[in-house]
C-alpha atoms as a PDB file:
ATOM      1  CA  UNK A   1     -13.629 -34.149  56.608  1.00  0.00           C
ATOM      2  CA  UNK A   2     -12.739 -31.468  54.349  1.00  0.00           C
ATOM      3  CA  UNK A   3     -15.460 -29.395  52.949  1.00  0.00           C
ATOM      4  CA  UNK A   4     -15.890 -27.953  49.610  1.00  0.00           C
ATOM      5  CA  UNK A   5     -18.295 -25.489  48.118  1.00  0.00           C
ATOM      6  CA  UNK A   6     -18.888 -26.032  44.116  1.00  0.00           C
ATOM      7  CA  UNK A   7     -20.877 -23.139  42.522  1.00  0.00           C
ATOM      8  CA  UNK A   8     -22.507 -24.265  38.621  1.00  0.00           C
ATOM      9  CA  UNK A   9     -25.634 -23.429  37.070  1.00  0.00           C
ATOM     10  CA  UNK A  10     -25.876 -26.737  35.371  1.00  0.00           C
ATOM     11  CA  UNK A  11     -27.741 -28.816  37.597  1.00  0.00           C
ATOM     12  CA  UNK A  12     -26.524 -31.916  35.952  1.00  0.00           C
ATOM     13  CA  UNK A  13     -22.850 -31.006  36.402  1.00  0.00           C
ATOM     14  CA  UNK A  14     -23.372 -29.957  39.997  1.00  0.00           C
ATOM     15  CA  UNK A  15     -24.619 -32.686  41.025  1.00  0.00           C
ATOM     16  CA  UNK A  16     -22.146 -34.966  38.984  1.00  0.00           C
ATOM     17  CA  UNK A  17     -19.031 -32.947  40.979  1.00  0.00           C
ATOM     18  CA  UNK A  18     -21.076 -33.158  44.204  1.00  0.00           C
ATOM     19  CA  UNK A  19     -21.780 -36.650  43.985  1.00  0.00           C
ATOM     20  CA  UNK A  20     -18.172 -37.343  42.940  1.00  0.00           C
ATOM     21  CA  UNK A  21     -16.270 -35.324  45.707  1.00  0.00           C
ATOM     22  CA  UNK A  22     -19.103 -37.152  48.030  1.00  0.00           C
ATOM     23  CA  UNK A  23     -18.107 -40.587  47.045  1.00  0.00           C
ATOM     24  CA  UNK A  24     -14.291 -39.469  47.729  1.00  0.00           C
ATOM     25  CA  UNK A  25     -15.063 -38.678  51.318  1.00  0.00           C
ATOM     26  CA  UNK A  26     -15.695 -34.710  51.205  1.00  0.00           C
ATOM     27  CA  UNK A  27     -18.300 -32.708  52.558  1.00  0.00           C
ATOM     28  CA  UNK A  28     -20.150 -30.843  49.167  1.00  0.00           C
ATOM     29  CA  UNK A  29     -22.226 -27.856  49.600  1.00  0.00           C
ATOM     30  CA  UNK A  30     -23.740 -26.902  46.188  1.00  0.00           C
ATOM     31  CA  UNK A  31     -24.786 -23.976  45.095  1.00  0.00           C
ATOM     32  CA  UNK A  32     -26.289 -22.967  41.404  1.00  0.00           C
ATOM     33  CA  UNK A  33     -24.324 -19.562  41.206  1.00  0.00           C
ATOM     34  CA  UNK A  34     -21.302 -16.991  41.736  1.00  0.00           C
ATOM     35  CA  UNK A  35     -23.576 -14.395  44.000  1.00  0.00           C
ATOM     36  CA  UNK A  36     -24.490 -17.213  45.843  1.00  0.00           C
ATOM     37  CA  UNK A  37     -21.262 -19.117  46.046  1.00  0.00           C
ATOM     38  CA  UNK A  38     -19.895 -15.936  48.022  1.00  0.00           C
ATOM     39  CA  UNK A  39     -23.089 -15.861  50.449  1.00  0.00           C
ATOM     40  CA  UNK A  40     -22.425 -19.830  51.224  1.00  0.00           C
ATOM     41  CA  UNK A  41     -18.757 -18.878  52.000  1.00  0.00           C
ATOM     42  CA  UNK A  42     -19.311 -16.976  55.378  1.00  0.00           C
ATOM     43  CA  UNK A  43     -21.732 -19.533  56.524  1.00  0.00           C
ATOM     44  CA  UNK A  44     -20.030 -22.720  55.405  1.00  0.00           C
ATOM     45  CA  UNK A  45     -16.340 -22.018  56.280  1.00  0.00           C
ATOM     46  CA  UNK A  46     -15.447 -24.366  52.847  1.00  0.00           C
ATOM     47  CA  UNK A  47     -11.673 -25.634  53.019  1.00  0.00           C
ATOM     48  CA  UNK A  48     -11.582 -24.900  48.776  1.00  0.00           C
ATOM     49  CA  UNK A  49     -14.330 -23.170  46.909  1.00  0.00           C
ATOM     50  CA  UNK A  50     -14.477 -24.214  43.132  1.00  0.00           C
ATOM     51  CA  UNK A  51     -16.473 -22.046  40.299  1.00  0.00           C
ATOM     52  CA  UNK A  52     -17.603 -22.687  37.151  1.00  0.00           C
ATOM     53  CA  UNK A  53     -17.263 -19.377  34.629  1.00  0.00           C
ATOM     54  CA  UNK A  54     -20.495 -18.741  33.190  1.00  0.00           C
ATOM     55  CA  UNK A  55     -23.191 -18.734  35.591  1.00  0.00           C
ATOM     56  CA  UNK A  56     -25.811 -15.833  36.407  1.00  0.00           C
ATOM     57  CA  UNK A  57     -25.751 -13.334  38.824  1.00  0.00           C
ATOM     58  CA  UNK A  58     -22.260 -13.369  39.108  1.00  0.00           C
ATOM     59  CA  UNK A  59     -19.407 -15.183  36.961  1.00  0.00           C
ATOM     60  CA  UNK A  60     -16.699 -17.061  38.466  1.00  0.00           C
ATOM     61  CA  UNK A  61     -13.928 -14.610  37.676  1.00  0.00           C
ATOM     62  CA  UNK A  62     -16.545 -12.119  39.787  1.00  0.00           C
ATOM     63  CA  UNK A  63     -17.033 -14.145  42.566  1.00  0.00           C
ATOM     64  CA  UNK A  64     -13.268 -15.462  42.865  1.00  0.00           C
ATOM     65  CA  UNK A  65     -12.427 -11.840  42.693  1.00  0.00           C
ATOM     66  CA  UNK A  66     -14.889 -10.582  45.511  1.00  0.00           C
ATOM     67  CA  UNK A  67     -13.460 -13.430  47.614  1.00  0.00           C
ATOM     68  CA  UNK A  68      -9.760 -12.798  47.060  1.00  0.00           C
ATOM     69  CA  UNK A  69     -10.356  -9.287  48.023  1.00  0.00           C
ATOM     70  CA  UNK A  70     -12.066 -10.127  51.373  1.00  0.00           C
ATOM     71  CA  UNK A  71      -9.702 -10.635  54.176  1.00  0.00           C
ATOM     72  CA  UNK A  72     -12.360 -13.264  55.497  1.00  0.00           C
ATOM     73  CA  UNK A  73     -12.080 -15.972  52.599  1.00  0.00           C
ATOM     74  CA  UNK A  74      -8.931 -14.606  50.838  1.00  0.00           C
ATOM     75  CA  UNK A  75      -6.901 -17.569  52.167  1.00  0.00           C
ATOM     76  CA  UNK A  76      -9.239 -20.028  50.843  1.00  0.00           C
ATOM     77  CA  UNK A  77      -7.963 -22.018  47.683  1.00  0.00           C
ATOM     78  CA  UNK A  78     -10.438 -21.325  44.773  1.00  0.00           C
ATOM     79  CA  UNK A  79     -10.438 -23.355  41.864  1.00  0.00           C
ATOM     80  CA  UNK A  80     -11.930 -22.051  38.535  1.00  0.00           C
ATOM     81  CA  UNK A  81     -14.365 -24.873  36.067  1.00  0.00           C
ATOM     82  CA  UNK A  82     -14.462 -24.112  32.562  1.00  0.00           C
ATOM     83  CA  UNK A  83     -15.586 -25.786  29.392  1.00  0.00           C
ATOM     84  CA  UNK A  84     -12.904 -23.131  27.481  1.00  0.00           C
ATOM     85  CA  UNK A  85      -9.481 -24.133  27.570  1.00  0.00           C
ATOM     86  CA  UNK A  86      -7.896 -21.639  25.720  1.00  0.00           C
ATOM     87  CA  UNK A  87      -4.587 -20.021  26.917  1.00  0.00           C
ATOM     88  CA  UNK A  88      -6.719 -16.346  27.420  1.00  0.00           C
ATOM     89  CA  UNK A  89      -9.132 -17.922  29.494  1.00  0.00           C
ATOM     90  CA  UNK A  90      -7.322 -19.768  31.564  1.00  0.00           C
ATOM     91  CA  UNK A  91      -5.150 -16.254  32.350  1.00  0.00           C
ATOM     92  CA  UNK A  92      -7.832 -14.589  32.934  1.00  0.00           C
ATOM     93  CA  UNK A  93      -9.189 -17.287  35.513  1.00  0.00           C
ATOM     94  CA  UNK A  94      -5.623 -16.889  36.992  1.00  0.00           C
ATOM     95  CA  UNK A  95      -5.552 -13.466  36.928  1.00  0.00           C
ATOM     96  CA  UNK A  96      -8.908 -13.442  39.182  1.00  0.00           C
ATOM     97  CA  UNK A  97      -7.444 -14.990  41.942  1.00  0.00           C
ATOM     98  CA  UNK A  98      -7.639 -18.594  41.137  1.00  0.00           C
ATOM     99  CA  UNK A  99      -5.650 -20.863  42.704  1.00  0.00           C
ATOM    100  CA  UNK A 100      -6.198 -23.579  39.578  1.00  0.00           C
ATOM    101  CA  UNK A 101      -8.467 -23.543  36.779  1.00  0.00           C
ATOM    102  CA  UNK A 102      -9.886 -26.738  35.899  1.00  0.00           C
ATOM    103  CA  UNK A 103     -11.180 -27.830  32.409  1.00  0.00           C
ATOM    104  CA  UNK A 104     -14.544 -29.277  31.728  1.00  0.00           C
ATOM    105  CA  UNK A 105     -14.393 -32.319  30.720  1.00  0.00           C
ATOM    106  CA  UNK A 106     -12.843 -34.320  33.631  1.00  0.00           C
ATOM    107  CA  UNK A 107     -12.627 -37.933  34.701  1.00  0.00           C
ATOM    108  CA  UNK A 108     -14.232 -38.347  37.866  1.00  0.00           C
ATOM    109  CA  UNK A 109     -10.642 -39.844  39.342  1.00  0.00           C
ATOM    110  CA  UNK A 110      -8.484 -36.733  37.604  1.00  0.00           C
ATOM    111  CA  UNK A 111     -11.048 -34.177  39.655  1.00  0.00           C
ATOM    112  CA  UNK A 112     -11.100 -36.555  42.575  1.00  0.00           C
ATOM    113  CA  UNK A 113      -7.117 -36.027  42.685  1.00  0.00           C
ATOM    114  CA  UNK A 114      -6.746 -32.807  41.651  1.00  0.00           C
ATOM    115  CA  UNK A 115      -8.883 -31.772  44.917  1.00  0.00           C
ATOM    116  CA  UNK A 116      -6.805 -33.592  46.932  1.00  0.00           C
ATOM    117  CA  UNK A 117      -3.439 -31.949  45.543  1.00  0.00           C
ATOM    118  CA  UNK A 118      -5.105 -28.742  46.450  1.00  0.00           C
ATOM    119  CA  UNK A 119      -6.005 -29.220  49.514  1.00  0.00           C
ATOM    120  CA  UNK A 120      -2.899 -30.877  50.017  1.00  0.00           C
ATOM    121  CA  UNK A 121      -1.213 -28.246  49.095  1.00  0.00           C
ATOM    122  CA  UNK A 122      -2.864 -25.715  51.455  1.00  0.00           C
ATOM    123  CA  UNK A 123      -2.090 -27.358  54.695  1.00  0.00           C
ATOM    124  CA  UNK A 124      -5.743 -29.343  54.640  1.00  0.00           C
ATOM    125  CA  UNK A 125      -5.473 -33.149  56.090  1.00  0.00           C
ATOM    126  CA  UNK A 126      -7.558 -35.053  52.556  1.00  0.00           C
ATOM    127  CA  UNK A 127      -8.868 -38.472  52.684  1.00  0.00           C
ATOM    128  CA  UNK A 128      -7.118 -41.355  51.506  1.00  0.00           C
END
């Protein structure tokens, strides 16, 4: 079972996404933000890490960044959650090291497969 680690400060979202991936036969760790998103990472071993932007301690772009950079978790897909859509953004979520960027709002279904895709994409057996 492929595991996932979603990092967002909005408890309400978090558990939405983690209740979501859940239902779709992943393994969720949560965590409420970026500095901890990158502790989680060494002792979790997620198969895709996503991130929402705006979160304290560390933003998404940070964390994404630090990860990339570490020859421990660079290889790890990282997705990037954001409630801005704008063109900038979205470059500059790319430009971090994301391997997608994902805008808030999403179907439950359009997340569900977009996971999959991604994992699918990086060699990881998903669920049907």
């Amino acid at each position: 079972m492929p595991k996932i680690l979603v990092a967002e400060d909005e408890r309400d979202i978090r558990e939405l996404i983690g209740f979501t991936l859940r239902f779709a036969g992943f393994e969720v760790v949560l965590v409420s933000n970026g500095a901890e998103a990158v502790e989680k990472v060494l002792e979790e071993h997620p198969d895709l890490i996503m991130l929402d932007v705006r979160m304290p301690k560390m933003t998404g772009y940070q964390a994404c960044r630090h990860l990339k950079d570490d020859p421990a978790t660079n290889k790890i897909p990282v997705v990037i959650l954001s409630a801005k859509g704008q063109e900038t953004e979205i470059e500059q979520g790319l430009a971090s090291g994301a391997d997608e960027y994902i805008v808030k709002p999403f179907a439950p279904d359009e997340l569900t497969n977009q996971v999959k895709e991604i994992l699918h994409r990086a060699g990881v057996s998903v669920p049907e």
